[in-house]
N, C-alpha and C. Protein backbone atom coordinates (compact mmCIF):
# COMPACT_ATOMS: atom_id res chain seq x y z
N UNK A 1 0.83 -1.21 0.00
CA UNK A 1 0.00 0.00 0.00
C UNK A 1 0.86 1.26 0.00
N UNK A 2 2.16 0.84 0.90
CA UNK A 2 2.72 2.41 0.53
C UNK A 2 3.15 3.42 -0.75
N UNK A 3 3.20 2.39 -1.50
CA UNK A 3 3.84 2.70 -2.85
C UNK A 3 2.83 3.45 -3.36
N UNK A 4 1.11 3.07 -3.35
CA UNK A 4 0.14 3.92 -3.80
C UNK A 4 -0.05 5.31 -2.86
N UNK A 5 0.08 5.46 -1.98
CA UNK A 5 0.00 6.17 -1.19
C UNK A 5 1.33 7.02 -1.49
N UNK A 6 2.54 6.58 -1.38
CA UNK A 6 3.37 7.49 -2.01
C UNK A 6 3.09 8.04 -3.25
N UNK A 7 2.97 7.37 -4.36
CA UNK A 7 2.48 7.94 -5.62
C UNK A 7 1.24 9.15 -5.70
N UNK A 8 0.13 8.86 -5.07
CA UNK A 8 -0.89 9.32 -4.58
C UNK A 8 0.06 11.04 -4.09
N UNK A 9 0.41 10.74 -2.96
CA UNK A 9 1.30 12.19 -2.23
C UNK A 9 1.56 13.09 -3.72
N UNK A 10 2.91 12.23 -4.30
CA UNK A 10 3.47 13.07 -5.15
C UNK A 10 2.83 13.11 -6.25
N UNK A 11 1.67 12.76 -7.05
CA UNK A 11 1.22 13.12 -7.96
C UNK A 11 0.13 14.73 -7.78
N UNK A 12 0.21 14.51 -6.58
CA UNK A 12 -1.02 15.83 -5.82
C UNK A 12 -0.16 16.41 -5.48
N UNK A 13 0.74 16.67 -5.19
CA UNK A 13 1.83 17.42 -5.04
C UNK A 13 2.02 18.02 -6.21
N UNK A 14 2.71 17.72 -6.80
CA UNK A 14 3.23 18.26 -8.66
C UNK A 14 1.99 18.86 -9.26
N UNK A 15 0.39 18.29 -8.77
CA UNK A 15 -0.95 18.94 -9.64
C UNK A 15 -1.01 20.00 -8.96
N UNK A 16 -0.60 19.87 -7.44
CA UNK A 16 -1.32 21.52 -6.37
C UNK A 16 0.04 22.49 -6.96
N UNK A 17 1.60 22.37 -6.90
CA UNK A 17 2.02 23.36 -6.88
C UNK A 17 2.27 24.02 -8.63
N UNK A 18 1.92 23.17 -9.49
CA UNK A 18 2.41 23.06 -10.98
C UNK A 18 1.38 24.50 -11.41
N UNK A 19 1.78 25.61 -11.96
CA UNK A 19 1.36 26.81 -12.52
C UNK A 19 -0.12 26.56 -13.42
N UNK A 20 -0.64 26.44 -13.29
CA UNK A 20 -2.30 26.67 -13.86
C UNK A 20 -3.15 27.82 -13.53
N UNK A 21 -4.30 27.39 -14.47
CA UNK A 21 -5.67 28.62 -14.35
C UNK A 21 -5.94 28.74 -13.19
N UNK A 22 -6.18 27.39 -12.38
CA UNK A 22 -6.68 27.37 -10.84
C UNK A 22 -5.29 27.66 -9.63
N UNK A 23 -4.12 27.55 -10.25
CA UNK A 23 -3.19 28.21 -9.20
C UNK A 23 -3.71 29.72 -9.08
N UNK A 24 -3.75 30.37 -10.69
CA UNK A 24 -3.78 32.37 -10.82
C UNK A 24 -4.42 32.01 -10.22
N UNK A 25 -5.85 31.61 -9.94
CA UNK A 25 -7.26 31.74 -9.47
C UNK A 25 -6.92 32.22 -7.87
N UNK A 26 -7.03 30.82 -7.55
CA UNK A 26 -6.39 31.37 -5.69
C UNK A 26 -5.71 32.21 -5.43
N UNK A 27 -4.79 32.47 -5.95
CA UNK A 27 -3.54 33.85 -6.17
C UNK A 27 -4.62 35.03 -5.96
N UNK A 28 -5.49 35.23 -7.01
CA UNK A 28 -6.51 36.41 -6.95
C UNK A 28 -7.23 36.44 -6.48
N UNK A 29 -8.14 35.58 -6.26
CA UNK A 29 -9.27 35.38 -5.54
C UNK A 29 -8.47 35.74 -3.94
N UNK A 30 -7.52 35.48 -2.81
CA UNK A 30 -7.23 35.39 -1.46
C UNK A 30 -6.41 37.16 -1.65
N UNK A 31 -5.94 37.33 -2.53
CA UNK A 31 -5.43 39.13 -2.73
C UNK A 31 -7.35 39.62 -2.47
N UNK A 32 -7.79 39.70 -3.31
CA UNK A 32 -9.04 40.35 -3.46
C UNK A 32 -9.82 40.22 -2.17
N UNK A 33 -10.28 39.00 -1.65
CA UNK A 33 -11.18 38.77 -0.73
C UNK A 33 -10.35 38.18 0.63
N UNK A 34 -9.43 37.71 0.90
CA UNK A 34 -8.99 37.33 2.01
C UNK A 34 -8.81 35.35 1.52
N UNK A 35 -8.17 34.68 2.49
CA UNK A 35 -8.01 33.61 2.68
C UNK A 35 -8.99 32.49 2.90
N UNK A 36 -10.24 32.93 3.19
CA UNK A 36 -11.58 32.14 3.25
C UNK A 36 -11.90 31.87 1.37
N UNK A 37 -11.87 32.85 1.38
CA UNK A 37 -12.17 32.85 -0.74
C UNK A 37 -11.24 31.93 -1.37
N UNK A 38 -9.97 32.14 -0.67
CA UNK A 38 -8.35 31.49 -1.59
C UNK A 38 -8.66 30.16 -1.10
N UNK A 39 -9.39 30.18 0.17
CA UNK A 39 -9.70 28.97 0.16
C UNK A 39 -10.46 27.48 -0.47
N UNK A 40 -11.44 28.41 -0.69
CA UNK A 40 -12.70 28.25 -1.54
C UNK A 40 -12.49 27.53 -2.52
N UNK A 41 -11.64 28.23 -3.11
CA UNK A 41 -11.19 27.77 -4.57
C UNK A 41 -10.36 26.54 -4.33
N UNK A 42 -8.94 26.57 -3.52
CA UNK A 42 -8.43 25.32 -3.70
C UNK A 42 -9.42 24.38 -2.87
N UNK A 43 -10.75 24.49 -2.35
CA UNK A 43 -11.30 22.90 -2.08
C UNK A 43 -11.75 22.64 -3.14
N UNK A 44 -12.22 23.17 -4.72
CA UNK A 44 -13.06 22.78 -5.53
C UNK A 44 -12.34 21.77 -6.26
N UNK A 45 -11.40 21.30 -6.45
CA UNK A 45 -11.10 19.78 -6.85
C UNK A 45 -12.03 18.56 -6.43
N UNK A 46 -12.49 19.06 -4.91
CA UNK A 46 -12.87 18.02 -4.17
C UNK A 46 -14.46 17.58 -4.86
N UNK A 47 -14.65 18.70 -5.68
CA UNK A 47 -16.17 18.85 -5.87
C UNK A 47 -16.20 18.41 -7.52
N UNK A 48 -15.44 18.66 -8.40
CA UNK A 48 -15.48 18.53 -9.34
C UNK A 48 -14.80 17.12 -10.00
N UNK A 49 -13.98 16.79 -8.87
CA UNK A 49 -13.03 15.71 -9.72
C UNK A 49 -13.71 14.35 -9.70
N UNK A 50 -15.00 14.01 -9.02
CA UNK A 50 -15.18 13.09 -8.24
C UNK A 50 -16.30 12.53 -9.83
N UNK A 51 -16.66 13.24 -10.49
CA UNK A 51 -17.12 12.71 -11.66
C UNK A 51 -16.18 12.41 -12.61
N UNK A 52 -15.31 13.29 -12.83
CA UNK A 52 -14.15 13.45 -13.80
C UNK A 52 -13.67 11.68 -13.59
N UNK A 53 -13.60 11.34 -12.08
CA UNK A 53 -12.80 10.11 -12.15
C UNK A 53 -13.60 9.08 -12.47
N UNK A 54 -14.94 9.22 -11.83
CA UNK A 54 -15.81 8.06 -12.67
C UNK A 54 -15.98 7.95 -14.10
N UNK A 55 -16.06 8.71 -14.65
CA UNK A 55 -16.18 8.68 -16.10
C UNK A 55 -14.72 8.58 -16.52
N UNK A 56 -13.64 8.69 -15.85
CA UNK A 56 -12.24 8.08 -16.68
C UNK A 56 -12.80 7.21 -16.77
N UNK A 57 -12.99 6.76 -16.23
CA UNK A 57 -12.92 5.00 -15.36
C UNK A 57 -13.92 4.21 -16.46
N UNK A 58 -14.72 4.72 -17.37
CA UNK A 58 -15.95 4.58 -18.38
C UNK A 58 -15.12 4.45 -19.72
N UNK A 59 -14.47 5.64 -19.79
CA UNK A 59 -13.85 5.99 -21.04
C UNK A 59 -12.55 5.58 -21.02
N UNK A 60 -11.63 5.43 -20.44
CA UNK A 60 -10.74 4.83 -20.64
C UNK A 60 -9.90 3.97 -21.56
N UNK A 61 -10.89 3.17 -22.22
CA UNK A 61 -10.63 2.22 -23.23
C UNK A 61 -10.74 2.65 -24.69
N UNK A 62 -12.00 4.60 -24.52
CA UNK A 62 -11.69 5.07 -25.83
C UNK A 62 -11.35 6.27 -25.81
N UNK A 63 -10.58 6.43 -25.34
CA UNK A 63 -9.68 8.19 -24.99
C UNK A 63 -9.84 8.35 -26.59
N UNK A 64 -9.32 8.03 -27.65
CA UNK A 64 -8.74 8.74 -28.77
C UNK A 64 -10.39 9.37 -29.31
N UNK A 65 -11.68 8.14 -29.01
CA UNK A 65 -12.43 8.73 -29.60
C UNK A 65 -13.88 9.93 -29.05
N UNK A 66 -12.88 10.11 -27.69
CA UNK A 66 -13.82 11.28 -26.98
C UNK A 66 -12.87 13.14 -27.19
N UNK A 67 -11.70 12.49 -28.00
CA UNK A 67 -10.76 13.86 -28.30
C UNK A 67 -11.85 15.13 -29.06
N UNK A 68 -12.96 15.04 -29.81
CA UNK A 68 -13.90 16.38 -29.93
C UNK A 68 -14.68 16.75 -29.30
N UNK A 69 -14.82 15.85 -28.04
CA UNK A 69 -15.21 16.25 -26.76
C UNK A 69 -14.16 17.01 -25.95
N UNK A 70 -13.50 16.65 -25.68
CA UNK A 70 -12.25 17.32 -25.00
C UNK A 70 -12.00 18.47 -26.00
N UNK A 71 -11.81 18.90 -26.56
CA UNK A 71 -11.47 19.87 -27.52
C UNK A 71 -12.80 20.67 -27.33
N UNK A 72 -14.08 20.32 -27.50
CA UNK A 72 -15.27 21.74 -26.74
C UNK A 72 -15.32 22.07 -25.63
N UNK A 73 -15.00 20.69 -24.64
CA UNK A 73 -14.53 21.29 -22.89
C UNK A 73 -13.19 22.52 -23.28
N UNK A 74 -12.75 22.07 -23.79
CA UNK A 74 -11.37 23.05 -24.02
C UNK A 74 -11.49 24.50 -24.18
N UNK A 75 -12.04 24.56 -25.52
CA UNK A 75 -12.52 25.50 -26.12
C UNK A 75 -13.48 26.72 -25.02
N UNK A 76 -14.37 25.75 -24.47
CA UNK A 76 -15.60 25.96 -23.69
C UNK A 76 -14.73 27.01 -22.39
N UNK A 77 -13.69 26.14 -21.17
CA UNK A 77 -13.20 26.64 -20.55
C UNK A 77 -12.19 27.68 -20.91
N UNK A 78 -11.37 27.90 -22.38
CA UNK A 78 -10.73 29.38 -22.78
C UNK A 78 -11.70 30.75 -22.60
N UNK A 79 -12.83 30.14 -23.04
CA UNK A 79 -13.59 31.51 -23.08
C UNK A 79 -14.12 31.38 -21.32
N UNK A 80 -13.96 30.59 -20.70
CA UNK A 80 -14.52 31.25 -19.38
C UNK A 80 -13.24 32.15 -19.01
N UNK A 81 -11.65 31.57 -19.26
CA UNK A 81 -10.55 32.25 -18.63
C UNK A 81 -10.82 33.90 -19.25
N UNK A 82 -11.09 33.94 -20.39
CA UNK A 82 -10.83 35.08 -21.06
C UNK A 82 -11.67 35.88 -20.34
N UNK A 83 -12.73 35.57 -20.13
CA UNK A 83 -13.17 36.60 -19.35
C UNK A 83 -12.75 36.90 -18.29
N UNK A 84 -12.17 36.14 -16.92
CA UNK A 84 -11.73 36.08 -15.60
C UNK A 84 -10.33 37.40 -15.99
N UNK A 85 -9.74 36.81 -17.45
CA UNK A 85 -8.55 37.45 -17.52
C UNK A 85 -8.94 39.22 -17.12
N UNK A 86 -10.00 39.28 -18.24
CA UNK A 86 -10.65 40.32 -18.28
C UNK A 86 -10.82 41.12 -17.40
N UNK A 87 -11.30 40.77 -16.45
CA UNK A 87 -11.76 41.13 -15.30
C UNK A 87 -10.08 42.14 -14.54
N UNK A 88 -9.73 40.88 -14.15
CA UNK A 88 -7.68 41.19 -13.55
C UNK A 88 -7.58 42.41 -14.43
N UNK A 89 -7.77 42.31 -15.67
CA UNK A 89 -7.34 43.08 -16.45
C UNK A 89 -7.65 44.72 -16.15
N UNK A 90 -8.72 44.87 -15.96
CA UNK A 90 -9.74 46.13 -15.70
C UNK A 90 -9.32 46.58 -14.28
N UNK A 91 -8.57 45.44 -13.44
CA UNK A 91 -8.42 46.52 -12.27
C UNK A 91 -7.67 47.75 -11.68
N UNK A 92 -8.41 48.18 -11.27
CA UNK A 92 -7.56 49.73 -10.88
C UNK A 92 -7.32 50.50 -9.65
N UNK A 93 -7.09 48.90 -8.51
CA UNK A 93 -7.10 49.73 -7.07
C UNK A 93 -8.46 49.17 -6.76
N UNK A 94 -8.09 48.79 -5.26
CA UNK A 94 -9.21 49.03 -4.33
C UNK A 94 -9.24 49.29 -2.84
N UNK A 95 -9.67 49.90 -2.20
CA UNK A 95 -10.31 50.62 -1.27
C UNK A 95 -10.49 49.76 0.13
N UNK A 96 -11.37 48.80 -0.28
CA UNK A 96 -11.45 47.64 0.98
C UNK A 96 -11.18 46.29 0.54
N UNK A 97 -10.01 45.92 0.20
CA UNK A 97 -9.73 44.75 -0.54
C UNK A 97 -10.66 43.29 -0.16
N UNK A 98 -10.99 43.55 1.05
CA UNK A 98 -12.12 42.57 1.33
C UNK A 98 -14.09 42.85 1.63
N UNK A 99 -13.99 43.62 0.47
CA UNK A 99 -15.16 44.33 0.54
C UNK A 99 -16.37 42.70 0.39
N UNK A 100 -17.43 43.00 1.28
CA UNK A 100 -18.64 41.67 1.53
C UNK A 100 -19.42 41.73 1.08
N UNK A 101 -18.94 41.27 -0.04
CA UNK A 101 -20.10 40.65 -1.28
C UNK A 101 -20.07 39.35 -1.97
N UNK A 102 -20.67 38.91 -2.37
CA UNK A 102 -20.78 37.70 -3.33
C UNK A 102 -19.65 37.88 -4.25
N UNK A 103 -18.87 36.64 -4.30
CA UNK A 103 -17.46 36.69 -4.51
C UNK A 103 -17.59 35.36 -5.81
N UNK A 104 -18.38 34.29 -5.30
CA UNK A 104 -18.98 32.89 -5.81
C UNK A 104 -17.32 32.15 -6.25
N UNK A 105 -16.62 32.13 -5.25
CA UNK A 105 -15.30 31.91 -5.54
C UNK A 105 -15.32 29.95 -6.01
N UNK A 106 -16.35 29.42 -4.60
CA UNK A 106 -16.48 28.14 -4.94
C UNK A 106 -16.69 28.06 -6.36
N UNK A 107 -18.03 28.17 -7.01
CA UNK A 107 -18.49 28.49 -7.90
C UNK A 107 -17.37 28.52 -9.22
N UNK A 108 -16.29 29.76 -8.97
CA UNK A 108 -15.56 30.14 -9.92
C UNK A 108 -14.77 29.07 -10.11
N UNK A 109 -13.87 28.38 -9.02
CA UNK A 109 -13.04 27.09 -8.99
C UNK A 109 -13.76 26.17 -9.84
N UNK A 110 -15.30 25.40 -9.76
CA UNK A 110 -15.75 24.32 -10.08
C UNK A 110 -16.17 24.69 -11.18
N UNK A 111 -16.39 25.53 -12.16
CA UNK A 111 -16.03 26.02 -13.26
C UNK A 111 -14.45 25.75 -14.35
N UNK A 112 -13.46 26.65 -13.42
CA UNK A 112 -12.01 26.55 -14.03
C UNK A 112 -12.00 24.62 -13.88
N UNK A 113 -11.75 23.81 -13.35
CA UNK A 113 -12.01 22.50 -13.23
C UNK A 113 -12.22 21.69 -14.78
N UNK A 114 -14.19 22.06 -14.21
CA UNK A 114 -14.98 21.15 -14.89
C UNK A 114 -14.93 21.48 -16.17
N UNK A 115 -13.93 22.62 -16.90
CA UNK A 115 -14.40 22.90 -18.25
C UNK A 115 -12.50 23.35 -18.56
N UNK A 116 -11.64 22.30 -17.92
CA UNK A 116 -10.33 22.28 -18.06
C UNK A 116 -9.96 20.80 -18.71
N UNK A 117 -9.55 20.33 -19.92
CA UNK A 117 -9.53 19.26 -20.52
C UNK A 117 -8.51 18.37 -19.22
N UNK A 118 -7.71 19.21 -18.74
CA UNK A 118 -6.36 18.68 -17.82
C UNK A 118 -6.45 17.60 -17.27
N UNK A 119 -7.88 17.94 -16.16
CA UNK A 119 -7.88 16.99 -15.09
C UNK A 119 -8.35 15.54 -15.84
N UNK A 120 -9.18 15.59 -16.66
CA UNK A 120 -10.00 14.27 -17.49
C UNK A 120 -8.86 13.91 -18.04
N UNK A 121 -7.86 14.46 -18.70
CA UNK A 121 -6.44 13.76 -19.30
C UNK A 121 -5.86 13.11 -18.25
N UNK A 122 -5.30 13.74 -17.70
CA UNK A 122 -4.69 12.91 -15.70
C UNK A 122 -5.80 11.94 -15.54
N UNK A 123 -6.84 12.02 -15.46
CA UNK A 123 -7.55 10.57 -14.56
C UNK A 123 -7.74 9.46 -15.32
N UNK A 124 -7.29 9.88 -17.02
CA UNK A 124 -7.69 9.34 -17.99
C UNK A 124 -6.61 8.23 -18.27
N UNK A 125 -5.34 9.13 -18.41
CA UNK A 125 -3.78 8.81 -18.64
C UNK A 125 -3.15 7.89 -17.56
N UNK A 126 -3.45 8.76 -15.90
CA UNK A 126 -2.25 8.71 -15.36
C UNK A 126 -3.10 7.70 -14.37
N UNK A 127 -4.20 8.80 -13.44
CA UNK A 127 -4.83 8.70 -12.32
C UNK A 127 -5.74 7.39 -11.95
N UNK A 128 -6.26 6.98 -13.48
CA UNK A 128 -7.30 6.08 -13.18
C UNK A 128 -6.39 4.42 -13.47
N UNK A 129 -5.51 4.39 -14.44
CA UNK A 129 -4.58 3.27 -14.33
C UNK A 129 -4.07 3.06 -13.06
N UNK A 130 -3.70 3.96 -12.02
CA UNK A 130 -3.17 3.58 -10.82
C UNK A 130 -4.13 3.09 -10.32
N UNK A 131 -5.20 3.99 -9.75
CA UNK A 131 -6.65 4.20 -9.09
C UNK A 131 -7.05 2.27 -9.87
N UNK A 132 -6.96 1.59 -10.74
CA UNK A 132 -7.32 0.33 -11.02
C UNK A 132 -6.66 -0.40 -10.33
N UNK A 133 -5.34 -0.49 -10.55
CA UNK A 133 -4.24 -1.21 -10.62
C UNK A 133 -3.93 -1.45 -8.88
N UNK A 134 -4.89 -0.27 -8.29
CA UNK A 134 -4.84 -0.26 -6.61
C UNK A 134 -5.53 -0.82 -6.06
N UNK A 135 -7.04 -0.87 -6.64
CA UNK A 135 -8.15 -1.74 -6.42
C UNK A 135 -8.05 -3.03 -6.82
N UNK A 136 -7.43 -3.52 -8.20
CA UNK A 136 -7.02 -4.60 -8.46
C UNK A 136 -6.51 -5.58 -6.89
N UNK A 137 -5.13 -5.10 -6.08
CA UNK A 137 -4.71 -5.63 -5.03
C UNK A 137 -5.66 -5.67 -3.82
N UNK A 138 -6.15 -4.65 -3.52
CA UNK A 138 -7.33 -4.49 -2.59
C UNK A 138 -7.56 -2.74 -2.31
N UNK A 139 -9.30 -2.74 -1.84
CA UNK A 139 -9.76 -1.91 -2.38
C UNK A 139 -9.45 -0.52 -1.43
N UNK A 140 -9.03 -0.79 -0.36
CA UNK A 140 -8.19 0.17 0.89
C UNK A 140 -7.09 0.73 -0.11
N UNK A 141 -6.41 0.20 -0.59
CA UNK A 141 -5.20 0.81 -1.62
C UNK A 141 -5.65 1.69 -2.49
N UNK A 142 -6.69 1.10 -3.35
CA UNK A 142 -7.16 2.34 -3.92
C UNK A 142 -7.91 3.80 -3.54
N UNK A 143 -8.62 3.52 -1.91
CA UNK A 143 -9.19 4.84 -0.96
C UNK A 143 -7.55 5.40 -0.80
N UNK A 144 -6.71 4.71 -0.11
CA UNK A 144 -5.32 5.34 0.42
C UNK A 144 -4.83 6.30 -1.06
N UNK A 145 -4.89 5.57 -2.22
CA UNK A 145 -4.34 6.59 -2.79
C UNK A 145 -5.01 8.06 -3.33
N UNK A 146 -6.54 8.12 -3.14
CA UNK A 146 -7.47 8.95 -3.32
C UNK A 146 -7.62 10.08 -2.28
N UNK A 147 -7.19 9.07 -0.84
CA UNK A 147 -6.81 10.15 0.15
C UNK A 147 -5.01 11.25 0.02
N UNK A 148 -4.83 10.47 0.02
CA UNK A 148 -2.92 10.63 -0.30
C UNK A 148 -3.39 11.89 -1.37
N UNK A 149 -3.76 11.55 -2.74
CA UNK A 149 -3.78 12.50 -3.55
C UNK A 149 -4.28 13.56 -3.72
N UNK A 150 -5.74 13.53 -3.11
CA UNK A 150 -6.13 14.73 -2.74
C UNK A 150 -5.92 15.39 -1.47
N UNK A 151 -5.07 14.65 -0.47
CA UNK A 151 -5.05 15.50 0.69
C UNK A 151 -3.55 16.22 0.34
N UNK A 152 -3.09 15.96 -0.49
CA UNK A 152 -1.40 16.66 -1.30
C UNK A 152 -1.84 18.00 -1.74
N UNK A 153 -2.58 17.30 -3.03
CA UNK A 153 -3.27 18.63 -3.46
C UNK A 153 -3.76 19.41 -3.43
N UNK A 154 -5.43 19.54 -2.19
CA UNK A 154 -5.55 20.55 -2.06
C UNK A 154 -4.87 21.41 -0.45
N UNK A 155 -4.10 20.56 -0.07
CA UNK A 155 -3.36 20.62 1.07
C UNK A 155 -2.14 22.26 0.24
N UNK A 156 -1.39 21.82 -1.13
CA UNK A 156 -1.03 22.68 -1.90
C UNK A 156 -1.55 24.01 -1.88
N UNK A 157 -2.67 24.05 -2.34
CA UNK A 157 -3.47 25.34 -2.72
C UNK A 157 -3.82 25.64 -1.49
N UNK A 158 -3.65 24.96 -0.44
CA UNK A 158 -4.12 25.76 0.89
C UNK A 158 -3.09 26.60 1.28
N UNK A 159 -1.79 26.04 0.98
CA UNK A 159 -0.53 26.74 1.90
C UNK A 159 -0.08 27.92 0.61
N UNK A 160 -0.55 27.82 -0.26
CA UNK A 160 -0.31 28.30 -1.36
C UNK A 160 -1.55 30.18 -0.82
N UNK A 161 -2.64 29.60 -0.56
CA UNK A 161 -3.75 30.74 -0.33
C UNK A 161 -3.59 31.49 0.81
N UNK A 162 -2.80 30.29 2.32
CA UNK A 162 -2.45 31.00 3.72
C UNK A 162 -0.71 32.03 3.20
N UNK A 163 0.03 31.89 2.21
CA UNK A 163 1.42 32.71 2.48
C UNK A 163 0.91 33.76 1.36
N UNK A 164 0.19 33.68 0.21
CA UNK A 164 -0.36 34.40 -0.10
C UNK A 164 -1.18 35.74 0.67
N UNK A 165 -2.55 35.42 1.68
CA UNK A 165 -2.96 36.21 2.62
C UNK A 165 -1.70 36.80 3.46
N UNK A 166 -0.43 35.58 3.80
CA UNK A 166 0.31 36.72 4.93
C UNK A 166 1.44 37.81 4.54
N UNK A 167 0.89 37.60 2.91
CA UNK A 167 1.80 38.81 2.41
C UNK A 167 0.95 40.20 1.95
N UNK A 168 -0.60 39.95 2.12
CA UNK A 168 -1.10 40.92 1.65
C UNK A 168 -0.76 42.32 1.77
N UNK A 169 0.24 42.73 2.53
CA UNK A 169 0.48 44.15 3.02
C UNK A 169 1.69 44.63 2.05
N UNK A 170 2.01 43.43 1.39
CA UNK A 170 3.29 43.86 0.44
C UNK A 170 2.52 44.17 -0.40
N UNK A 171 0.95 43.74 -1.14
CA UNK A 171 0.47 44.00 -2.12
C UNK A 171 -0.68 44.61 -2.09
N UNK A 172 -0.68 45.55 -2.06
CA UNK A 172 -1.74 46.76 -1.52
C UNK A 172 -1.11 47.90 -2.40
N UNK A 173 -1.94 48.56 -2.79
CA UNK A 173 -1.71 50.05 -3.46
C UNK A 173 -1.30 49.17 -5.34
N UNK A 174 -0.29 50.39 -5.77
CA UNK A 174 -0.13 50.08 -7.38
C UNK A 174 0.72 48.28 -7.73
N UNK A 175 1.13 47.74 -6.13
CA UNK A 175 1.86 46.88 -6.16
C UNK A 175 1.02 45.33 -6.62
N UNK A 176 -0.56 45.92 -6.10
CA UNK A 176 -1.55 45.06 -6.02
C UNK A 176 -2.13 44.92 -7.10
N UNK A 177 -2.31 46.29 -7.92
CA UNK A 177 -2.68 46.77 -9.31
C UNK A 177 -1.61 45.67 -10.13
N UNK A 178 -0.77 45.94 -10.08
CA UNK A 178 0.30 45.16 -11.33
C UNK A 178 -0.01 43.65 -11.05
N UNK A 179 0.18 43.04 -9.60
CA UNK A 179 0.00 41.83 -9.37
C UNK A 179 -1.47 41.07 -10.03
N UNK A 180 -2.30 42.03 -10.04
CA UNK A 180 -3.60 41.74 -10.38
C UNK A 180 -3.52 41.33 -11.82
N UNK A 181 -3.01 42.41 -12.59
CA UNK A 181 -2.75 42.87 -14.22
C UNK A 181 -1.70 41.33 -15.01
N UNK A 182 -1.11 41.30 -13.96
CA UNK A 182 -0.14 40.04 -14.30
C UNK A 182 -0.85 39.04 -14.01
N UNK A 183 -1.23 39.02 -13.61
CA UNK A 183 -2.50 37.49 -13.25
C UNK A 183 -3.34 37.57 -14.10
N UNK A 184 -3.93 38.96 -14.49
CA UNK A 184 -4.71 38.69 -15.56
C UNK A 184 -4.32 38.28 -17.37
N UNK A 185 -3.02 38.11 -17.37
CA UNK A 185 -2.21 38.10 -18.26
C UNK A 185 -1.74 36.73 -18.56
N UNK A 186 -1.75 36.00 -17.20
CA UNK A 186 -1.34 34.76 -16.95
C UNK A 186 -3.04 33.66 -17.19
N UNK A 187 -3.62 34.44 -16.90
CA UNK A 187 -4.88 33.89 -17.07
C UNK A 187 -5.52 33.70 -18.75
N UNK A 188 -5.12 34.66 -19.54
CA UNK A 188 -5.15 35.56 -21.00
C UNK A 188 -4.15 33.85 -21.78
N UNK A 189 -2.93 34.01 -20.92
CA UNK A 189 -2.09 32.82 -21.61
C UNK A 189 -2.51 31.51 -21.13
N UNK A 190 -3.40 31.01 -20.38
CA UNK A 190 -3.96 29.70 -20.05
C UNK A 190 -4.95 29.84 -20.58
N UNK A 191 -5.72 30.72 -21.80
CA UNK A 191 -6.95 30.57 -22.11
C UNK A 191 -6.51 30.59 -23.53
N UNK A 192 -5.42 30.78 -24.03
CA UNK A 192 -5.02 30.63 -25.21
C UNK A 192 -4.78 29.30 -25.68
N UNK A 193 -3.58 28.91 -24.14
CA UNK A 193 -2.77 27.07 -24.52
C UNK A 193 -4.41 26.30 -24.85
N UNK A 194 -5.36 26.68 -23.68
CA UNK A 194 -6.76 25.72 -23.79
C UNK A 194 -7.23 25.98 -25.11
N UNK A 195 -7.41 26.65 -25.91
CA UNK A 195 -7.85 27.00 -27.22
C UNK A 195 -6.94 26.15 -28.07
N UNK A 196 -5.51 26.55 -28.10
CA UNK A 196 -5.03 25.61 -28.73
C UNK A 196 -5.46 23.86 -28.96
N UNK A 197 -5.48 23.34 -27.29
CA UNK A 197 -5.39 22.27 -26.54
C UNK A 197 -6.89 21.90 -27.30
N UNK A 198 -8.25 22.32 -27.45
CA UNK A 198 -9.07 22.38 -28.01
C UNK A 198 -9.08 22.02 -29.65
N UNK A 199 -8.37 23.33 -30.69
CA UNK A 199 -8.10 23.12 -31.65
C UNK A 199 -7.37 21.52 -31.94
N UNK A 200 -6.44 21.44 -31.24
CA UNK A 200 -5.70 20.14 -31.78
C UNK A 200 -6.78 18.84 -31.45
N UNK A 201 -7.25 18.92 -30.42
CA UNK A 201 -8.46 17.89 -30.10
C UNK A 201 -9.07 17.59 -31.06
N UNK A 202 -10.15 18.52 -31.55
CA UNK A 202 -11.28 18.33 -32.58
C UNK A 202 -10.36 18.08 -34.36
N UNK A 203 -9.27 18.74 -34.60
CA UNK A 203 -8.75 18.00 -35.22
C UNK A 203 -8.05 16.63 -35.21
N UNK A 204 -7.77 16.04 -34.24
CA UNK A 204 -7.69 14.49 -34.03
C UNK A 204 -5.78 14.76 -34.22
């Protein structure tokens, strides 16, 4: 069992700290609203992945011929980034950085997710061959590595959202403005690769 459980660790490891849409996300979302929000976001794996893996687990045997599916999830999730980018993009300062309003940060996470070809490639490729191959031996091996992997990962985006919040005082004023602008930029270039990632899909 340890071996899944190790694997498990470090594969959620490398997914929580590895540069994505949903890293910017938390990045902005815990600047803007505080660490409850940054939070928000890195639990939404927990919410979204849990179909993603059943349906590897379906499709598996015809990955090549669900690729113009993956390619409209693709497509589908560029244009949600583009707008998010958008948003970063437009900012200009604010006043009460944790101003109390509807933020729908959960919301925003289980979105970036469910309409990211990424995670369905990983459970497809990587996640669900183990996730078998664990249950195959017995079926505790395969919970251990489900725990292992997601307690890596969103364990990641948590420590990732708490050093984030304890720097907020460095990023306040025009420092916060640029940080924002660059995130929205970074967001602009993850909504492009997905377009691409899309294009090449539906062409096969």
């Amino acid at each position: 069992m340890l071996n899944f459980l190790l694997s498990g660790t470090l594969l959620g490891l490398v997914s929580g700290i590895s540069p994505g849409p949903l890293f910017a996300m938390v990045i902005s979302q815990t600047l803007q609203y505080g660490l409850r929000e940054g939070a928000k976001l890195a639990l939404s794996p927990l919410i979204t992945d849990l179909p993603i893996v059943l349906v590897s687990a379906l499709v598996l045997s015809n990955l090549y011929g669900h690729k113009p599916l993956l390619g409209m999830i693709s497509l589908a999730g560029g244009l949600f980034l583009l707008f998010m980018a958008w948003a970063n993009l437009k900012t200009e300062g604010i006043s009460q950085p944790f101003a109390d309003r509807e933020t729908n940060s959960l919301a925003k996470g289980v979105m970036i997710n469910a309409l990211s070809p990424h995670p369905y490639l990983f459970w497809i490729t990587v996640g669900t061959p183990l996730l078998v191959a664990a249950y195959v031996q017995n079926s505790w091996y395969a919970a251990g590595f489900l725990v292992s992997f997601y307690a890596a990962l969103v364990g990641a985006k948590l420590l990732l959202a708490v050093l984030v919040n304890r720097s907020r005082n460095l990023l306040q004023g025009r420092a916060y403005v640029y940080t924002m602008k660059f995130l929205g930029l970074a967001l602009f270039v993850f909504a492009i690769i997905l377009f691409k990632d899309g294009i090449d899909f539906i062409r096969g």
